[in-house]
Protein backbone atom coordinates (compact mmCIF):
# COMPACT_ATOMS: atom_id res chain seq x y z
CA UNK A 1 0.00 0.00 0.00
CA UNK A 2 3.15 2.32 0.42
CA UNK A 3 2.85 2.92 -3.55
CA UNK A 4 -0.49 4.82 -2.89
CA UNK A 5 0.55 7.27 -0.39
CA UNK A 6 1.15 9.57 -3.23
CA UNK A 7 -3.11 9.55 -2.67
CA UNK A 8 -2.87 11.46 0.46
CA UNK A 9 -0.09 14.20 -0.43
CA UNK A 10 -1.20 14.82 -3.88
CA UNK A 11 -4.16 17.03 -3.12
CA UNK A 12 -1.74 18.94 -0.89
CA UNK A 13 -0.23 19.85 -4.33
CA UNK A 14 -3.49 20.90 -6.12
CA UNK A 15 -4.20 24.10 -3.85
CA UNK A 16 -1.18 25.62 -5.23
CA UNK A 17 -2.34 24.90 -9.23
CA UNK A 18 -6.05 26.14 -8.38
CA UNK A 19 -5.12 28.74 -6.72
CA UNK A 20 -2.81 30.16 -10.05
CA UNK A 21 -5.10 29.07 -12.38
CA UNK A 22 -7.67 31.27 -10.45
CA UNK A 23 -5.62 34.15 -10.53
CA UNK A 24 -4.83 34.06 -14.05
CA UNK A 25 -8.47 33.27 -14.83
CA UNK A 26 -9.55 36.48 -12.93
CA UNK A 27 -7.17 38.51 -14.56
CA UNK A 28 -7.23 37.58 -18.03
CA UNK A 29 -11.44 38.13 -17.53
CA UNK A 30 -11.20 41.29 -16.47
CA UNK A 31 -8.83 41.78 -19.65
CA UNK A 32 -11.64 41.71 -21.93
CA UNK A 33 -12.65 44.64 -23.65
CA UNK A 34 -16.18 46.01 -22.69
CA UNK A 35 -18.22 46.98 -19.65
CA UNK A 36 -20.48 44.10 -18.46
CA UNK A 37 -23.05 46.37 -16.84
CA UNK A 38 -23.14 48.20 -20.45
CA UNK A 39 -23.14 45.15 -22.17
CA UNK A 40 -26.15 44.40 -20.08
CA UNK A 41 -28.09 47.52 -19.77
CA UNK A 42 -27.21 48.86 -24.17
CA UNK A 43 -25.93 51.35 -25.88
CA UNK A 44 -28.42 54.12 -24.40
CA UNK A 45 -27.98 53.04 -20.69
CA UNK A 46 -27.46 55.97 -18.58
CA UNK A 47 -24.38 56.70 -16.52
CA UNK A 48 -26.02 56.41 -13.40
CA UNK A 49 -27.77 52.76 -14.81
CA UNK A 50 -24.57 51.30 -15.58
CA UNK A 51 -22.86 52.28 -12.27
CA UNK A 52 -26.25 50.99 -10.34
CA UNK A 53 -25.49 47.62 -11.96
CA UNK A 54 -21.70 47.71 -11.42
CA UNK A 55 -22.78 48.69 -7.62
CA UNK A 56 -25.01 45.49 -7.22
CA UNK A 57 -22.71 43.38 -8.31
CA UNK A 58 -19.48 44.63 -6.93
CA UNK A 59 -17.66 45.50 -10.24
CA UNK A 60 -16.99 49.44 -8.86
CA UNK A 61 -15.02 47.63 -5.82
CA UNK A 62 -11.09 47.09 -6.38
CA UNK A 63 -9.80 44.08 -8.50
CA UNK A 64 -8.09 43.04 -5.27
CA UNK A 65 -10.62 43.11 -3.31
CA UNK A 66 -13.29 41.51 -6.13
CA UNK A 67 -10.76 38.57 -6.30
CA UNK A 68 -11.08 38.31 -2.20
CA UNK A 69 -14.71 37.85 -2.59
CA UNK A 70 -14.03 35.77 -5.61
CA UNK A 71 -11.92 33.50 -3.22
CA UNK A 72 -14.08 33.86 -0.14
CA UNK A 73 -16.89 32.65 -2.26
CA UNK A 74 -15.11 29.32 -3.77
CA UNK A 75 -14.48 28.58 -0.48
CA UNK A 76 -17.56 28.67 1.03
CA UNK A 77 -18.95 26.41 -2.36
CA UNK A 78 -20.00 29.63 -4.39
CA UNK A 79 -19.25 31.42 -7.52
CA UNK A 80 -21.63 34.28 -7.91
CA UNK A 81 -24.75 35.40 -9.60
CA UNK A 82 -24.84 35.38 -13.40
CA UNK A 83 -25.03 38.94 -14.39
CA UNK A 84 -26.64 37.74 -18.05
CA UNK A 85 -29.02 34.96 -17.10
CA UNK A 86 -29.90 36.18 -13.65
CA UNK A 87 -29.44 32.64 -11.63
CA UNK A 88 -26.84 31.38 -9.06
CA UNK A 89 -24.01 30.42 -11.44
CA UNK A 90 -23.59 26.69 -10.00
CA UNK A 91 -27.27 26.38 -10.69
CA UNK A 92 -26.46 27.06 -14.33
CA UNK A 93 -23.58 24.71 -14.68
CA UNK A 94 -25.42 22.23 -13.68
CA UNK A 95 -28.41 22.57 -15.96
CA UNK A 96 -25.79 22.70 -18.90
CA UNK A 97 -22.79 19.95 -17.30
CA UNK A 98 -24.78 16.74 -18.52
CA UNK A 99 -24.17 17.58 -22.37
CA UNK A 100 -20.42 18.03 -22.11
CA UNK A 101 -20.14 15.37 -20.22
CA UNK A 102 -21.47 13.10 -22.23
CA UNK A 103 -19.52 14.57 -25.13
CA UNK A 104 -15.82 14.04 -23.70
CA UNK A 105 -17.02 10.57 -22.31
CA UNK A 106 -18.65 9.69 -25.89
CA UNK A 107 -15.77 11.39 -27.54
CA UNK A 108 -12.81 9.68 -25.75
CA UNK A 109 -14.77 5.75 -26.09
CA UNK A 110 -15.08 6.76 -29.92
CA UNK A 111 -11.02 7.61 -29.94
CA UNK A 112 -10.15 4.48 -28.31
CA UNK A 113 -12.64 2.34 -30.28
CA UNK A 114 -11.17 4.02 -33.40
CA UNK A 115 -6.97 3.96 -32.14
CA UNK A 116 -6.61 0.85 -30.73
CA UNK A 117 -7.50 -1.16 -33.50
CA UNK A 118 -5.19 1.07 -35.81
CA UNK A 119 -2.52 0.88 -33.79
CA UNK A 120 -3.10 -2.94 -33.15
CA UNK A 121 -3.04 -3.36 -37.33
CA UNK A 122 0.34 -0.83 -37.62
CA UNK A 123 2.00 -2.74 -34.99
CA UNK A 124 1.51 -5.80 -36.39
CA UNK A 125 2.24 -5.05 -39.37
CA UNK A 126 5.20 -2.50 -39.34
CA UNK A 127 6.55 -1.88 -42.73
CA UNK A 128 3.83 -2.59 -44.34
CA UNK A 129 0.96 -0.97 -46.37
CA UNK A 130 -1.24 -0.96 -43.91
CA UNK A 131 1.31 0.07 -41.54
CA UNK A 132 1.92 3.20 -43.67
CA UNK A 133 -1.89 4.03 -43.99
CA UNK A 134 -2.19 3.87 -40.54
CA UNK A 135 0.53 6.71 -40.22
CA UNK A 136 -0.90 8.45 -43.12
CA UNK A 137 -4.35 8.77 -41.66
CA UNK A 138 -3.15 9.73 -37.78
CA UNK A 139 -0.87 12.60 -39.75
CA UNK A 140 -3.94 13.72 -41.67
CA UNK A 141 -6.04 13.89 -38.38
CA UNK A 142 -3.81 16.13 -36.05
CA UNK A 143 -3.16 18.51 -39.35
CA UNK A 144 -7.06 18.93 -39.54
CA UNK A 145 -8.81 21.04 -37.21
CA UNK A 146 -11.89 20.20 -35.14
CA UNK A 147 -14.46 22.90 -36.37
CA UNK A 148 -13.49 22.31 -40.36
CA UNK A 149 -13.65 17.94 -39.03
CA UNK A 150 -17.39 18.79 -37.61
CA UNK A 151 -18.19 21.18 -40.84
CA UNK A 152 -17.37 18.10 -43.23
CA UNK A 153 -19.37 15.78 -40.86
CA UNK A 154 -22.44 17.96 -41.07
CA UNK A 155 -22.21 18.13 -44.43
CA UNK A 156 -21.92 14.65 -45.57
CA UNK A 157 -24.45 13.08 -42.89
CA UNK A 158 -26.69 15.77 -41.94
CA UNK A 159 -26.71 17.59 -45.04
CA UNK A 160 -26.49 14.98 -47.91
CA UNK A 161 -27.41 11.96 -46.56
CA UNK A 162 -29.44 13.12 -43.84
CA UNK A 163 -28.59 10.36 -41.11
CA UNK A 164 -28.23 12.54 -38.51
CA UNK A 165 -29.39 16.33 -36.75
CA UNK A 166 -27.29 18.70 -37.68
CA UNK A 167 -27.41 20.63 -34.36
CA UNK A 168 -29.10 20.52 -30.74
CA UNK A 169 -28.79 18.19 -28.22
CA UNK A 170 -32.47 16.34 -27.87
CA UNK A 171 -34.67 15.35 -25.55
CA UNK A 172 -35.24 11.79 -24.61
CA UNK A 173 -32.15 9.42 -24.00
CA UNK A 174 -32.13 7.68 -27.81
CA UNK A 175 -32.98 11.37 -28.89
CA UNK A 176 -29.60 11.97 -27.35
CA UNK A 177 -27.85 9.74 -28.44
CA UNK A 178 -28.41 10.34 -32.09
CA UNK A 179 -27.79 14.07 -31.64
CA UNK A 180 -24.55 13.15 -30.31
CA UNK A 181 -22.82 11.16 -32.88
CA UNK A 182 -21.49 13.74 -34.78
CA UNK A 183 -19.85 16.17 -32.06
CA UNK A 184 -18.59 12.83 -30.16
CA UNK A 185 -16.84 11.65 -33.69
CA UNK A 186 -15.48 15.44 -34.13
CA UNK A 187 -13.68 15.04 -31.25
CA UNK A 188 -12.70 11.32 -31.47
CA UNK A 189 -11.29 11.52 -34.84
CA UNK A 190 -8.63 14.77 -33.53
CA UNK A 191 -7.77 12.75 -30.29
CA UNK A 192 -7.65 9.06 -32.12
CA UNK A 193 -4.60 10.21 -34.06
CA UNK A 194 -2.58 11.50 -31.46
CA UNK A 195 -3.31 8.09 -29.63
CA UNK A 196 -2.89 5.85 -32.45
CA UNK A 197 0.62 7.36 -33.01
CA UNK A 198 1.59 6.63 -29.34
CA UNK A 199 0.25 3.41 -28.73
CA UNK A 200 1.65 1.96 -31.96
CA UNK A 201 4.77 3.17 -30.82
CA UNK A 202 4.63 1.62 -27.75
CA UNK A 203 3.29 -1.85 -29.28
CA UNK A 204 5.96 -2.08 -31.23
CA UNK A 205 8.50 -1.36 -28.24
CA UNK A 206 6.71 -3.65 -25.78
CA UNK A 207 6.66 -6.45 -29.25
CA UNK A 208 10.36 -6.31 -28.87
CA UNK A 209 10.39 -5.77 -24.95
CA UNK A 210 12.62 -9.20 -23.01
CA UNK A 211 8.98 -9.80 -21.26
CA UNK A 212 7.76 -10.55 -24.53
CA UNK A 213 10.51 -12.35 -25.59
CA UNK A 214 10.22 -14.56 -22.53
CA UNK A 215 6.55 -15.16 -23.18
CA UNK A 216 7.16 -16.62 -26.80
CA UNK A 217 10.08 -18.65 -25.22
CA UNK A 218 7.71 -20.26 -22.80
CA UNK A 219 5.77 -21.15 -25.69
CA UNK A 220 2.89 -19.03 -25.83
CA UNK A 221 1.00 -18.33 -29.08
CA UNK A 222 2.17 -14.73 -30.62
CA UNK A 223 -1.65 -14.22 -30.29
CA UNK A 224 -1.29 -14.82 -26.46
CA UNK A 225 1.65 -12.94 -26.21
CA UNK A 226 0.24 -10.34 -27.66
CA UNK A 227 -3.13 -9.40 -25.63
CA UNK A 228 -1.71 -10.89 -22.22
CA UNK A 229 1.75 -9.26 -22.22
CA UNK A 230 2.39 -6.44 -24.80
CA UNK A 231 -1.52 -4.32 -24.81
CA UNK A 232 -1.55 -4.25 -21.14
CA UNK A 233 1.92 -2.62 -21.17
CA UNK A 234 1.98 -0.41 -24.07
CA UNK A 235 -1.52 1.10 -22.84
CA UNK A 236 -0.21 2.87 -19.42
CA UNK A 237 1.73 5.49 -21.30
CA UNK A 238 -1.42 5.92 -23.77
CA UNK A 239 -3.61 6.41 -20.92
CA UNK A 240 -1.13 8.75 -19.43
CA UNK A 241 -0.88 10.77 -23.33
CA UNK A 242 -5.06 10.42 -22.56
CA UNK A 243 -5.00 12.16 -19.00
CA UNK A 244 -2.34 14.57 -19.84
CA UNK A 245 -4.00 15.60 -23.42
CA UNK A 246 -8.00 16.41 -21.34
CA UNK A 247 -7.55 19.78 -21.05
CA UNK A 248 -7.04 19.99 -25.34
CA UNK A 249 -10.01 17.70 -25.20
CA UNK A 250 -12.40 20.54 -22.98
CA UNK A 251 -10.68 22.75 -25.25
CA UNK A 252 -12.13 20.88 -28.72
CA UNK A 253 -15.50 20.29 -26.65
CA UNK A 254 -16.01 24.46 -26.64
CA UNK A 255 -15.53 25.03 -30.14
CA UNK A 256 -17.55 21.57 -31.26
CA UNK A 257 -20.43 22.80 -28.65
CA UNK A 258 -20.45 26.45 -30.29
CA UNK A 259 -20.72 24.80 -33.82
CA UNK A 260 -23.48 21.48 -32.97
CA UNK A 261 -25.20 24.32 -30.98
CA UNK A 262 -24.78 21.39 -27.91
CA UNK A 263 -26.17 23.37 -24.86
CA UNK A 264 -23.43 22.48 -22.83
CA UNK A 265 -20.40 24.07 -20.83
CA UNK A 266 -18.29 24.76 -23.65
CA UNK A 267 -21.23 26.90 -25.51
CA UNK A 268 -21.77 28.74 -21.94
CA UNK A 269 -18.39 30.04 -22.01
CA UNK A 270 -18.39 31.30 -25.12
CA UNK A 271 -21.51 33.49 -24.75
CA UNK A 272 -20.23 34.41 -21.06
CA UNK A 273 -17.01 35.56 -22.94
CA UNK A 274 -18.73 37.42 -25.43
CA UNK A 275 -21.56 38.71 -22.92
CA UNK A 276 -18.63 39.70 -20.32
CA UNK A 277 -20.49 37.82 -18.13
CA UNK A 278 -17.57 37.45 -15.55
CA UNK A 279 -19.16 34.78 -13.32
CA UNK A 280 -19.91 33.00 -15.88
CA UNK A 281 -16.78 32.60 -17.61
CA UNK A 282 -14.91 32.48 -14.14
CA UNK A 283 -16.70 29.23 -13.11
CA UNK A 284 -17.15 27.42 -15.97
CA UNK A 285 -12.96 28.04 -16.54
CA UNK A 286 -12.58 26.79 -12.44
CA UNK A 287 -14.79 23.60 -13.15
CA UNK A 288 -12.51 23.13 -16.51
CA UNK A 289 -9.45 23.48 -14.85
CA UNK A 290 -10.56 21.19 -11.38
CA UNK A 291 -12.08 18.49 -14.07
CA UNK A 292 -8.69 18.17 -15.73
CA UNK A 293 -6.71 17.98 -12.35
CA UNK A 294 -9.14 15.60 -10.80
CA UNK A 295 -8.88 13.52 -14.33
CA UNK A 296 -4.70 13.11 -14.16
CA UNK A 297 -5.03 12.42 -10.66
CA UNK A 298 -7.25 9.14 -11.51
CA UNK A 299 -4.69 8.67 -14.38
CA UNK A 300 -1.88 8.10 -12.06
CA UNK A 301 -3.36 6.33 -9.40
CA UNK A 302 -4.68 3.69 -12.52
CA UNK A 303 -1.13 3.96 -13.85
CA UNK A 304 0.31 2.71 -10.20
CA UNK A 305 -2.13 -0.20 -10.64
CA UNK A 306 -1.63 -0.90 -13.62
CA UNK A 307 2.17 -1.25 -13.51
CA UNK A 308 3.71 -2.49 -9.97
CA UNK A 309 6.79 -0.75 -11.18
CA UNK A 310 5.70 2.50 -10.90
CA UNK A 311 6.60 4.70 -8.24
CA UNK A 312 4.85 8.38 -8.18
């Protein structure tokens, strides 16, 4: 059990990384050209209107002194009012958290379904055709970005063939489901070729690995040797790549969000941006930024299970 005392010390280490990724967040908010309370209020708000709203929401107090409420309110389990949609803002995460969760979960079971098998074929067969199409196909996905990926998907199976919705997210669980396809392969296709290229690369090390060796010396099959001896081991540093590579993933969930109009997280940030809705954009970016710590935490401690050789 000594391997998993990392478990009780590694939070320790967190408060340091939320705490700067709150300050920068704060910041870089307030960095945004534009007035909320005019943003709010229009073009013909009057001075005294505009410095009403500021008032009841604190924006005439200092920056340093908004950020100490800022803090105070985190830790007492609060982020503020919307100033745009008029609710507590943890209320309105949660109305809009079940979409993007079900589009990084949906979107990272699509990459693996799609990169294991490709990596299992270029492994297998280095130096090969299919080896080199493999390659080709991984290089071809990280070149292409994630809104022109979901702009070709819309066209070809929304538009032309009309298989699926082009946009929304639906109402009733197969509803769902369908309306999810799309964004969920947007995503899978970008983060299946970044995993394809390290997991083949780590087949074909662990192929050649003495453990391996050993195996087919005992007398195992090559198919035995295979699943029992070189996926297990070539898969911990994929699922590290995985862990390390979810913050790009919340990252291609906003823009796939803004363009399947998915009413999730990623589409509430970008009209809190735009809005200057500083609550907003402040918690959304906080439950972004805990998500991806929480997320490589659970990498590692699967990693230490995984492999009894690792020590973190």
């Amino acid at each position: 059990m000594h391997r998993y005392r990392f478990v009780l010390f590694r939070p320790l280490q967190f408060l340091p990384v939320i705490f700067g990724i709150s300050v920068l967040t704060f910041v870089l908010v307030r960095l945004i050209p534009g007035d909320p309370a005019r943003m709010l209020l229009g073009t013909r708000a009057t001075a005294s209107a505009i410095e009403k709203v500021r008032a009841q929401y604190g924006l005439d107090e200092p920056i340093w002194l908004q950020y100490f409420y800022f803090i105070k309110n985190l830790a007492q389990g609060e982020m503020g009012r919307s100033i745009v949609y008029k609710t507590d803002v943890l209320k309105l995460i949660a109305t809009r958290i079940e979409p993007t969760l079900v589009l990084v979960l949906g979107s990272v079971l699509l990459a693996l379904l799609i990169a294991v098998p490709m990596a299992t074929l270029a492994s297998r067969r280095r130096g090969t055709m299919a080896d080199q199409g493999v390659r080709v196909v991984s290089t071809l996905g990280l070149g292409m970005p994630s809104f022109w990926i979901a702009l070709m998907l819309m066209i070809v199976f929304s538009v032309n063939l009309d298989w699926f919705p082009v946009s929304g997210y639906g109402r009733s669980v197969s509803d769902k489901a369908v309306h999810m396809v799309l964004p969920c392969l947007t995503v899978a296709l970008s983060l299946s070729a970044i995993l394809t290229r390290s997991l083949r690369a780590s087949l074909i090390a662990q192929i050649n690995s003495d453990q391996a060796t050993a195996a087919r010396a005992r007398g195992l099959p090559e198919g035995a040797v295979f699943w029992r001896h070189v996926m297990p081991n070539a898969l911990i540093p994929t699922l590290n790549l995985l862990a390390v590579n979810i913050g790009w993933l919340i990252g291609g969930t906003v823009i796939v969000e803004s363009v399947f109009a998915i009413p999730g997280m990623g589409q509430l940030l970008v009209r809190g941006i735009f809005s200057r809705d500083y609550m907003v954009v402040q918690a959304v970016a906080m439950t972004f930024a805990v998500a991806t710590v929480l997320v490589n935490f659970l990498a590692d401690i699967l990693t230490v299970a995984a492999d009894p050789r690792v020590k973190l």
